[in-house]
Protein backbone atom coordinates (compact mmCIF):
# COMPACT_ATOMS: atom_id res chain seq x y z
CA UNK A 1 0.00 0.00 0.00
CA UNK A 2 0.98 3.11 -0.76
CA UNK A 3 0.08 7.13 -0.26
CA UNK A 4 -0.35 10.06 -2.63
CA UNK A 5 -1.13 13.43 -0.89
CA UNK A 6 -2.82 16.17 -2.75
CA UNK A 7 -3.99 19.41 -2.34
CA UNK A 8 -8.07 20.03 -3.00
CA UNK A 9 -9.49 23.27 -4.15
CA UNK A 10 -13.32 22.55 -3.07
CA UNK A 11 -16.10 25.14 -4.36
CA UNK A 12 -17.69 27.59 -1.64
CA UNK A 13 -20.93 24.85 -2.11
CA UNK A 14 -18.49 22.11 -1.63
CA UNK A 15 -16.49 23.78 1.26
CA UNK A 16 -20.46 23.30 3.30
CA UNK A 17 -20.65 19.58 2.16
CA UNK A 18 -17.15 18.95 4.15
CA UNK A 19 -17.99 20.98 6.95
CA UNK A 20 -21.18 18.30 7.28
CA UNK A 21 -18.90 15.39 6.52
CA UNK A 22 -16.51 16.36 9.18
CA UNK A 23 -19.36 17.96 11.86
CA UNK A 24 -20.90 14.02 11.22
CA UNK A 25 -18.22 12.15 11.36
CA UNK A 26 -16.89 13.62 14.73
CA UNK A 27 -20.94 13.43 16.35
CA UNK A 28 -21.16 10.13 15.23
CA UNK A 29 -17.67 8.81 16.67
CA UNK A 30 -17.98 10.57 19.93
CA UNK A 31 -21.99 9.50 20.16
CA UNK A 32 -20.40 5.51 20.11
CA UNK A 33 -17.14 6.00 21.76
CA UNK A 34 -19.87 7.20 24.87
CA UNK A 35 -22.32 4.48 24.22
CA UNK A 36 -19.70 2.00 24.43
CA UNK A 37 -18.67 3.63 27.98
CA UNK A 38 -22.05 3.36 29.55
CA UNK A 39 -22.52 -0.08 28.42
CA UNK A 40 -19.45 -1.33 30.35
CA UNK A 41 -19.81 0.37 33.25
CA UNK A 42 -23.42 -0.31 33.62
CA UNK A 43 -23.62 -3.67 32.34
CA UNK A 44 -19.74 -4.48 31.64
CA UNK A 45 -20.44 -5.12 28.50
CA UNK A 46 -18.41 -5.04 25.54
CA UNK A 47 -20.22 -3.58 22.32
CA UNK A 48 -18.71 -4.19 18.96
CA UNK A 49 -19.01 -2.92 15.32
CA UNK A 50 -22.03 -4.65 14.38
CA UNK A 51 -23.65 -3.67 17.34
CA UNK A 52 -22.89 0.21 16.34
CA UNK A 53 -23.25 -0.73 12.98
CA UNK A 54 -27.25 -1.39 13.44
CA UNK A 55 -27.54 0.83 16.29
CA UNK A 56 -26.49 3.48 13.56
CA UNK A 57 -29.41 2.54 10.75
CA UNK A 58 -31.99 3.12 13.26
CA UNK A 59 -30.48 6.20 14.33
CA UNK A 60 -30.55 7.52 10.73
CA UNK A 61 -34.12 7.14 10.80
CA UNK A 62 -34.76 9.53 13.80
CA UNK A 63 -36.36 12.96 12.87
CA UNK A 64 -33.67 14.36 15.29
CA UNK A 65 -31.02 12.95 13.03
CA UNK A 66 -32.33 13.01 9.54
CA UNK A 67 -29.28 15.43 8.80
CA UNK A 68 -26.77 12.15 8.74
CA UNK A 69 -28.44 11.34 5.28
CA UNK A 70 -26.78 13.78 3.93
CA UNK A 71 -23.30 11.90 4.61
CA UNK A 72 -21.86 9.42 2.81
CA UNK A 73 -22.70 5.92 4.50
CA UNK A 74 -19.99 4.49 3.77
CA UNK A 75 -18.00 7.21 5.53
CA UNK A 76 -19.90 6.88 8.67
CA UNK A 77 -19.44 2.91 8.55
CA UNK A 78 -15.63 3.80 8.22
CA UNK A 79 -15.54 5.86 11.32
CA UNK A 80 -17.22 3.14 13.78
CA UNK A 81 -14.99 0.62 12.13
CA UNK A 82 -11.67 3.37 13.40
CA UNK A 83 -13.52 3.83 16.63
CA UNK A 84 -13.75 -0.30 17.37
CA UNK A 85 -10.21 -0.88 16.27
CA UNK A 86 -9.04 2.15 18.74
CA UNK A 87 -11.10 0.42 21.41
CA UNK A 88 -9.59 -3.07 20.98
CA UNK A 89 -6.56 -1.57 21.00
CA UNK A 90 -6.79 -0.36 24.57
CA UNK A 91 -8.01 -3.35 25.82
CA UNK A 92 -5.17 -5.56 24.29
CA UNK A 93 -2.75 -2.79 26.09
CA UNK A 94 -1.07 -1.11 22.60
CA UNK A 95 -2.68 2.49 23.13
CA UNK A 96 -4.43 4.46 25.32
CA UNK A 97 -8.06 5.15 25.70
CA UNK A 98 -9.91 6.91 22.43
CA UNK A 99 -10.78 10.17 23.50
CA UNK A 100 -13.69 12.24 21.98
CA UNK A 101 -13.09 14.01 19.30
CA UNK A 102 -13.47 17.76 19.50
CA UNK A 103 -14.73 20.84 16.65
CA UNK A 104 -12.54 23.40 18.61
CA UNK A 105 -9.42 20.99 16.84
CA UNK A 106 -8.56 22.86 13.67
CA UNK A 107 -7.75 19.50 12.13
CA UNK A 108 -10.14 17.43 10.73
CA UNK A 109 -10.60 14.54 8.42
CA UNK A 110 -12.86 11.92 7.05
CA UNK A 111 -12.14 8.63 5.29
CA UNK A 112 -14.11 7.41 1.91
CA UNK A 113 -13.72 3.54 1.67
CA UNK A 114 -14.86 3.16 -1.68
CA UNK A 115 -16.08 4.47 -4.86
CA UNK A 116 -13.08 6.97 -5.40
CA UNK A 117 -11.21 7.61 -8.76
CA UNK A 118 -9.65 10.75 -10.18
CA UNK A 119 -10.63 11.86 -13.89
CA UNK A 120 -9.93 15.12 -16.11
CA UNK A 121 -7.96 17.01 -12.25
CA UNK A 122 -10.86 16.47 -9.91
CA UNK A 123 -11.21 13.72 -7.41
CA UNK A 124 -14.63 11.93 -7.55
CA UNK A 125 -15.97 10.58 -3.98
CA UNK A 126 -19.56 9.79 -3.31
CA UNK A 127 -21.58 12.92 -2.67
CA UNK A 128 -20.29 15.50 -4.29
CA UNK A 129 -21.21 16.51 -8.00
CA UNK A 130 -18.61 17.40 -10.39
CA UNK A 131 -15.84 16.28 -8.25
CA UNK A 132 -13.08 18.42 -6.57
CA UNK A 133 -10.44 20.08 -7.84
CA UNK A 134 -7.00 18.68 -6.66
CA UNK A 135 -3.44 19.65 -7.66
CA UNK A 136 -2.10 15.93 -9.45
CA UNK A 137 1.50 17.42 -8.85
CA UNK A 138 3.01 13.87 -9.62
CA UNK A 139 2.21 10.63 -11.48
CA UNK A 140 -0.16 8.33 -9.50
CA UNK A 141 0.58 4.79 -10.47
CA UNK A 142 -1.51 1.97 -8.88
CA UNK A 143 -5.68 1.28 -8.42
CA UNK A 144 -6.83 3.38 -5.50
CA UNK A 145 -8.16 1.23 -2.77
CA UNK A 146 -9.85 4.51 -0.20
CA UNK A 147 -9.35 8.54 0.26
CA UNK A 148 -8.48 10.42 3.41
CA UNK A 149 -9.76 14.16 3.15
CA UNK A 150 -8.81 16.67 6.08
CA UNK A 151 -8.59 19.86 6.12
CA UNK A 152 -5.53 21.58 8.51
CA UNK A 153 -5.27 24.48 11.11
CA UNK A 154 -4.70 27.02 8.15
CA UNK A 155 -8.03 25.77 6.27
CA UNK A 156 -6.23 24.41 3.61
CA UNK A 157 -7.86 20.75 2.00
CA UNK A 158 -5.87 17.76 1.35
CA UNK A 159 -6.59 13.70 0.23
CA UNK A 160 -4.34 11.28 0.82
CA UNK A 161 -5.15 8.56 -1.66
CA UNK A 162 -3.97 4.68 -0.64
CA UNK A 163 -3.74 2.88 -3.67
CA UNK A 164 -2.35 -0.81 -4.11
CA UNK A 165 0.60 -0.99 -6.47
CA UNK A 166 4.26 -3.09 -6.76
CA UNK A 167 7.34 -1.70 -5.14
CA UNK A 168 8.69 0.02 -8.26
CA UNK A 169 11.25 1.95 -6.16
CA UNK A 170 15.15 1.17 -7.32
CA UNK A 171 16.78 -0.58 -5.00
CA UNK A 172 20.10 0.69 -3.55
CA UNK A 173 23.47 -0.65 -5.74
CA UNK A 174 25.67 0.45 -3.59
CA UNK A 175 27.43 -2.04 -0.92
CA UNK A 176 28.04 0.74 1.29
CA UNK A 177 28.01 1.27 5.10
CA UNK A 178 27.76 4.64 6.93
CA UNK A 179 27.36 5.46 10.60
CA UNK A 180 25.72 8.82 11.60
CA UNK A 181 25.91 10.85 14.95
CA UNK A 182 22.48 13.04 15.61
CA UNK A 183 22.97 16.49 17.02
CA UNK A 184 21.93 20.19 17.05
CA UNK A 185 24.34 22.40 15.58
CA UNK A 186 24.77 19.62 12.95
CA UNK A 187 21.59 17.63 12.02
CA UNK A 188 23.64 14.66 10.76
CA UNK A 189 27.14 13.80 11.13
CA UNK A 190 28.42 10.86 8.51
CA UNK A 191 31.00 8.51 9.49
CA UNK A 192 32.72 9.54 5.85
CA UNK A 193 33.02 13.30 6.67
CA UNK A 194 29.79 14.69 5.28
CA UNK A 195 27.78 16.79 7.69
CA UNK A 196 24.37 18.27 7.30
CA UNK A 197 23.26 21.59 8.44
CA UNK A 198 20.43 22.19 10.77
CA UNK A 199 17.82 24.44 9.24
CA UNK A 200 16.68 25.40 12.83
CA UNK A 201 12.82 25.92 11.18
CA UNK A 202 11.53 27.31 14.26
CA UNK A 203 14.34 29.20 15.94
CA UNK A 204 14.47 31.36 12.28
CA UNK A 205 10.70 32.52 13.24
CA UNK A 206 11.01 32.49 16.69
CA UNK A 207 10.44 36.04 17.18
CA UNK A 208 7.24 36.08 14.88
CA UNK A 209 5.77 33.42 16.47
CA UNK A 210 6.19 34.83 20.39
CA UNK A 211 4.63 37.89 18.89
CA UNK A 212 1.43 36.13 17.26
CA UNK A 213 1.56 34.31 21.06
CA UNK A 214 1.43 37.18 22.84
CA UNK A 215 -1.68 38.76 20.60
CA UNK A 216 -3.68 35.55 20.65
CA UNK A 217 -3.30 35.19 24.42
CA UNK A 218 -5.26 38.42 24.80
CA UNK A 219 -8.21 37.92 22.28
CA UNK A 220 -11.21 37.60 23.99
CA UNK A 221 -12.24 33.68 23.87
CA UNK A 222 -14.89 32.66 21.26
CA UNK A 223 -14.47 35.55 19.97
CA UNK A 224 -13.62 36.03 16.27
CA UNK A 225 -10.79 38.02 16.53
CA UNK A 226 -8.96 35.43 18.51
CA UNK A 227 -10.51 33.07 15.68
CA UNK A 228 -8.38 35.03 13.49
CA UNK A 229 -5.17 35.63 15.98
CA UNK A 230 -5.31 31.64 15.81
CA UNK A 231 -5.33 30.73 12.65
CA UNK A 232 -2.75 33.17 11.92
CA UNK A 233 -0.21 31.26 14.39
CA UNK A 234 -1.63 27.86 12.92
CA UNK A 235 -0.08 29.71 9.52
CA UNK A 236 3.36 30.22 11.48
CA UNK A 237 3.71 26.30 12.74
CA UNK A 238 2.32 24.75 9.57
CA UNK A 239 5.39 27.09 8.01
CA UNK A 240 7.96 25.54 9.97
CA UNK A 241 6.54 22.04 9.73
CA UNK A 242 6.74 21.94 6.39
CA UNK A 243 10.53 23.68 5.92
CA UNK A 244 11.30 20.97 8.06
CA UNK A 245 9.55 17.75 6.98
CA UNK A 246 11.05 19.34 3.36
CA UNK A 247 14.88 19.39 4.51
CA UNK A 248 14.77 15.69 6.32
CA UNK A 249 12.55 14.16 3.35
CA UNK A 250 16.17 15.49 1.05
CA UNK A 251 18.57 14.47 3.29
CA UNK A 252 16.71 10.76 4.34
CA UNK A 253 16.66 10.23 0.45
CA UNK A 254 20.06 11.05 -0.26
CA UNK A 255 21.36 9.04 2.85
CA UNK A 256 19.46 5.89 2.02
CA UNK A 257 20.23 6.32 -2.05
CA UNK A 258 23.90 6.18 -1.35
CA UNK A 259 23.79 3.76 1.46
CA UNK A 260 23.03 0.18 1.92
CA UNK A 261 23.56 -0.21 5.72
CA UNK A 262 23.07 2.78 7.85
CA UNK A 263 24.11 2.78 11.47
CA UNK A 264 22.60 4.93 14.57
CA UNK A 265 22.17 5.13 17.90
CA UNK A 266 18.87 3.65 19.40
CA UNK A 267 17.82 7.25 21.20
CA UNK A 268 15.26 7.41 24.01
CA UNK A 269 13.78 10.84 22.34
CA UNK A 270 11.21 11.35 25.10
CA UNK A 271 13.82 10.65 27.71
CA UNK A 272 15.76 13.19 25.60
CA UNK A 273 12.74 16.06 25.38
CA UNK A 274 12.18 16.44 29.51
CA UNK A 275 15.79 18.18 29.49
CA UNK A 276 13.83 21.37 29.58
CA UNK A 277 17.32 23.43 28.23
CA UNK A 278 17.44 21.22 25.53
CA UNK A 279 13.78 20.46 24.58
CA UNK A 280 13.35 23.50 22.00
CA UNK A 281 16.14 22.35 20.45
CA UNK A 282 15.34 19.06 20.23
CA UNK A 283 11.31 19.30 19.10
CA UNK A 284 12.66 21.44 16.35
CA UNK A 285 15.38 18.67 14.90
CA UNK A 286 12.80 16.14 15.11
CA UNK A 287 15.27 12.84 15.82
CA UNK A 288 12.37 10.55 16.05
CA UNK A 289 10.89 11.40 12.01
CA UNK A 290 14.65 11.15 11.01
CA UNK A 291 14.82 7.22 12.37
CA UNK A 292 11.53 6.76 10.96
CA UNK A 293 12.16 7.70 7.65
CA UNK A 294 15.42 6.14 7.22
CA UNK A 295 14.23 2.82 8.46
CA UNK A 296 11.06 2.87 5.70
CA UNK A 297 13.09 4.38 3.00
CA UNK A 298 16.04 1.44 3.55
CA UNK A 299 13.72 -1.09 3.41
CA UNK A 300 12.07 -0.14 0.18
CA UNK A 301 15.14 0.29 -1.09
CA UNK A 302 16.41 -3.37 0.21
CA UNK A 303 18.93 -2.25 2.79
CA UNK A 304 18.72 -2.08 6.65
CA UNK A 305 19.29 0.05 9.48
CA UNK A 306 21.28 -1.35 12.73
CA UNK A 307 20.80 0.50 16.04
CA UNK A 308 23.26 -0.01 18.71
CA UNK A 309 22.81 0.22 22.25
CA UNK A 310 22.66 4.02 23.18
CA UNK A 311 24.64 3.46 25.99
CA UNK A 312 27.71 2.99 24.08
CA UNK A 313 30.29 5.60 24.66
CA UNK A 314 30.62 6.45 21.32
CA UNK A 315 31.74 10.12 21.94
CA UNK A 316 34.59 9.17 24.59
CA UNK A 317 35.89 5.92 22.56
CA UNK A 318 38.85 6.84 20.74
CA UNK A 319 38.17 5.86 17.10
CA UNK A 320 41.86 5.62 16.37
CA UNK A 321 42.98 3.11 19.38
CA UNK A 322 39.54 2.45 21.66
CA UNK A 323 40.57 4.69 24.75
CA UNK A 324 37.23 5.46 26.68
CA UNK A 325 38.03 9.50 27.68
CA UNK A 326 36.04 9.48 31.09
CA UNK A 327 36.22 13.12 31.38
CA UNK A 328 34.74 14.11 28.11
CA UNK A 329 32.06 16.83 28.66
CA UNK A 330 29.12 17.47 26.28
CA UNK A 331 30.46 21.55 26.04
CA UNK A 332 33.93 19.62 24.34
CA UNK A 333 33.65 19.35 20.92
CA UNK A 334 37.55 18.28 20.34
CA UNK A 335 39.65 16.08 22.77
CA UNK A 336 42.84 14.64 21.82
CA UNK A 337 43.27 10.91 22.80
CA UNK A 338 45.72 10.80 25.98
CA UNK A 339 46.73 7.10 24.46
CA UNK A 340 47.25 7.37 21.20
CA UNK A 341 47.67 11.15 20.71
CA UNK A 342 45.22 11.47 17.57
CA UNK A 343 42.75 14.76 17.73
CA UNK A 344 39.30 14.20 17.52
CA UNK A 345 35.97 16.17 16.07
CA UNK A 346 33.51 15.15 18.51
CA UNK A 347 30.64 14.15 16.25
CA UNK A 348 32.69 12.52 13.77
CA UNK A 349 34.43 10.78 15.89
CA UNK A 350 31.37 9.33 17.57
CA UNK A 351 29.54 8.24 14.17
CA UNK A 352 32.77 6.50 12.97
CA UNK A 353 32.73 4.55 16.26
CA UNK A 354 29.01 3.74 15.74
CA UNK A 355 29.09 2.31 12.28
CA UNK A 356 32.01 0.34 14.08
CA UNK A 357 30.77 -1.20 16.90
CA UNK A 358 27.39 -1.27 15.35
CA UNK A 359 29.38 -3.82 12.36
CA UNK A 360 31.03 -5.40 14.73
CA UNK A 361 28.10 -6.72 16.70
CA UNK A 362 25.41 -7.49 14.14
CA UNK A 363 27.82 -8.85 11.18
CA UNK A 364 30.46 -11.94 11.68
CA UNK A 365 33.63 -10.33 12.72
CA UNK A 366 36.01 -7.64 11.57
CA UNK A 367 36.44 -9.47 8.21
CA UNK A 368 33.06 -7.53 7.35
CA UNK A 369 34.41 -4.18 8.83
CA UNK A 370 37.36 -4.60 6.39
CA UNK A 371 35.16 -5.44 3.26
CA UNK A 372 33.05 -2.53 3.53
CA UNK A 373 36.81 -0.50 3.67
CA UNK A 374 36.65 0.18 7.18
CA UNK A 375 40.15 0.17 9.46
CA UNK A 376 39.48 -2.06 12.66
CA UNK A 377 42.13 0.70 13.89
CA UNK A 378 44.01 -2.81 15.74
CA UNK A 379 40.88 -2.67 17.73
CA UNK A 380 40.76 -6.79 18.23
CA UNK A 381 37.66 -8.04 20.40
CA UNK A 382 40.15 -9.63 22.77
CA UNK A 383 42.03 -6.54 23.19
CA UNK A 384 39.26 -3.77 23.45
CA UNK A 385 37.57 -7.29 26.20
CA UNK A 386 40.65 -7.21 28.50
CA UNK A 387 41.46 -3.60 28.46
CA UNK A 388 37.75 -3.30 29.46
CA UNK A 389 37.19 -0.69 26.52
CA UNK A 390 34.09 -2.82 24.96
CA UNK A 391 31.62 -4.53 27.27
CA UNK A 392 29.64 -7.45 26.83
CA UNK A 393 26.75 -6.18 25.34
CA UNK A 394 23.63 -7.67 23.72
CA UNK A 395 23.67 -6.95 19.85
CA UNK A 396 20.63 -4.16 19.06
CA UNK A 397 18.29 -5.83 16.40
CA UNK A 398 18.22 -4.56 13.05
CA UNK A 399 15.52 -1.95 12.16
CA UNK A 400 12.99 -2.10 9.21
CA UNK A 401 14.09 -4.50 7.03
């Protein structure tokens, strides 16, 4: 399966239709989602899909709700079927519990499970006469299977179209490794030397968006001047969103075109955000969508990325010899090795030992260090053992393969 994302240009008359698609889908999720909590704790009892399913025919034929005819059905089938697979997913323990969805959330989207095509620019879904205008910036290939529309905190319309095609995507050539150090001055250090800038997205408007901030938190609320105080600050984020999801989509491609095996640390991101001096910083560089995107973009592509343990000293190993500097601060950005003598650029130093250690335990032995033209630096495992430099330390499993 695969995703297309468009942008829609919806008539005024059209713009109405949504607003009742969304307005419906949100009453009818959050009319269930409360059903379903009065049955179990009156009767602890469990409704399902079908149960909703019927419940919501009969409802249909109320004079109070005579409006949800106007709806697709199929759409409103679609939303109990998200609201019992959020349900079952609480109870089996892998999220929390659904919450209700509100209309003061800018964001807002419906799903269309079938009946969708594109023809002559406009996307036809059921319901809406003529079609909608969207913006086919790039060749869809594949037969659409179902349509997402949503509409974001600037009031711009979108569809995300899943359609099922092969995996035409060429798959990476070159037997190349590369290890790469995450930070905040530099978003990506490579184990070969190349470095990647930060774009610091939200730091750049910083000043614009304490401003906006500052006006919106006097508006008076429900007002429509703080309406209009918002969505001008929704303008701001979806700005810097964008500038950065832009600059990591071009580096993740280049990184997993040119590479076969990319290794990283396995980072504890949340852990890493409650450093309140550092969690500006951090939200803006967005670690966690970097790992993502290299692990799905590897595996199309037929290659794999290893995480190592993130408590490796990979900063305070020497890269040159495998001397652990114990002192090593995070304000020094060069130490010299007090071993072996050799100078070191912090970050480089730390994704060279990464792709190292990270070969060393997940491939058999230094012979495959050597074949993908990498030094073992007379870094033996018995050495590095009995000087205590490497401990014995589980392998990480690979990522997304």
């Amino acid at each position: 399966m695969y995703s297309y994302k468009f942008r829609m240009y919806p008539t005024k008359e059209q713009e109405v239709l949504l607003s009742k698609h969304f307005g419906s889908v949100r009453f009818v999720y959050n009319h269930f989602l409360n059903q379903r909590k009065e049955a179990y704790q009156t009767n602890e009892e469990t409704l399902n899909y079908f149960a909703n399913a019927k419940e919501l025919t009969n409802l249909k034929q109320e004079e109070e709700f005579v409006w949800l005819k106007e709806i697709n059905s199929q759409t409103l089938q679609a939303t109990l079927k998200n609201l019992d697979s959020a349900y079952n997913s609480f109870f089996k323990g892998l999220a929390r519990f659904p919450n209700f969805k509100s209309k003061k959330n800018f964001k807002q989207s419906f799903r269309v499970p079938q009946s969708v095509f594109v023809e002559n620019g406009k996307l036809q879904i059921p319901k809406f006469k003529g079609g909608i205008k969207i913006k086919l910036h790039r060749e869809m290939q594949g037969n659409i299977k179902f349509a997402t529309i949503s509409k974001n905190s600037t009031g711009q319309y979108f569809v995300s179209l899943t359609v099922e095609r092969e995996n035409n995507i060429p798959q990476t050539t070159n037997n190349k490794a590369v290890g790469i150090d995450l930070g905040i001055k530099d978003l990506i250090i490579c184990s070969d030397g190349k470095k990647y800038h930060n774009l610091k997205s939200k730091k750049t408007l910083e000043k614009r968006l304490k401003l906006l901030q500052k006006r919106l938190s006097k508006k008076v609320k429900g007002s429509s001047n703080r309406i209009k105080a918002k969505t001008k600050l929704a303008k701001i984020h979806n700005k810097i969103a964008n500038q950065r999801a832009n600059h990591i989509h071009q580096i993740t491609n280049k990184l997993t075109h040119d590479n076969q095996v990319i290794a990283m640390e396995d980072l504890n991101v949340k852990g890493m955000v409650r450093n309140h001096k550092l969690a500006n910083s951090l939200s803006d560089v967005a670690f966690g969508e970097i790992q993502r995107q290299l692990e799905y973009k590897l595996s199309w592509r037929g290659g794999a990325v290893i995480k190592i343990n993130r408590f490796y000293p990979s900063s305070k190993t020497c890269s040159n010899c495998g001397w652990i500097n114990q002192n090593l601060k995070l304000s020094d950005r060069e130490w010299t090795c007090q071993s072996c003598g050799c100078n070191h650029d912090r970050d480089l130093n730390a994704s060279q030992n990464i792709l190292w250690y990270a070969l060393k335990t997940n491939t058999a032995g230094m012979a495959e260090i050597q074949a993908c033209g990498l030094p073992n630096y007379g870094r033996t495992e018995q050495s590095l053992r009995s000087s205590g430099r490497l401990k014995q330390e589980a392998p990480m499993p690979l990522g997304s393969v």
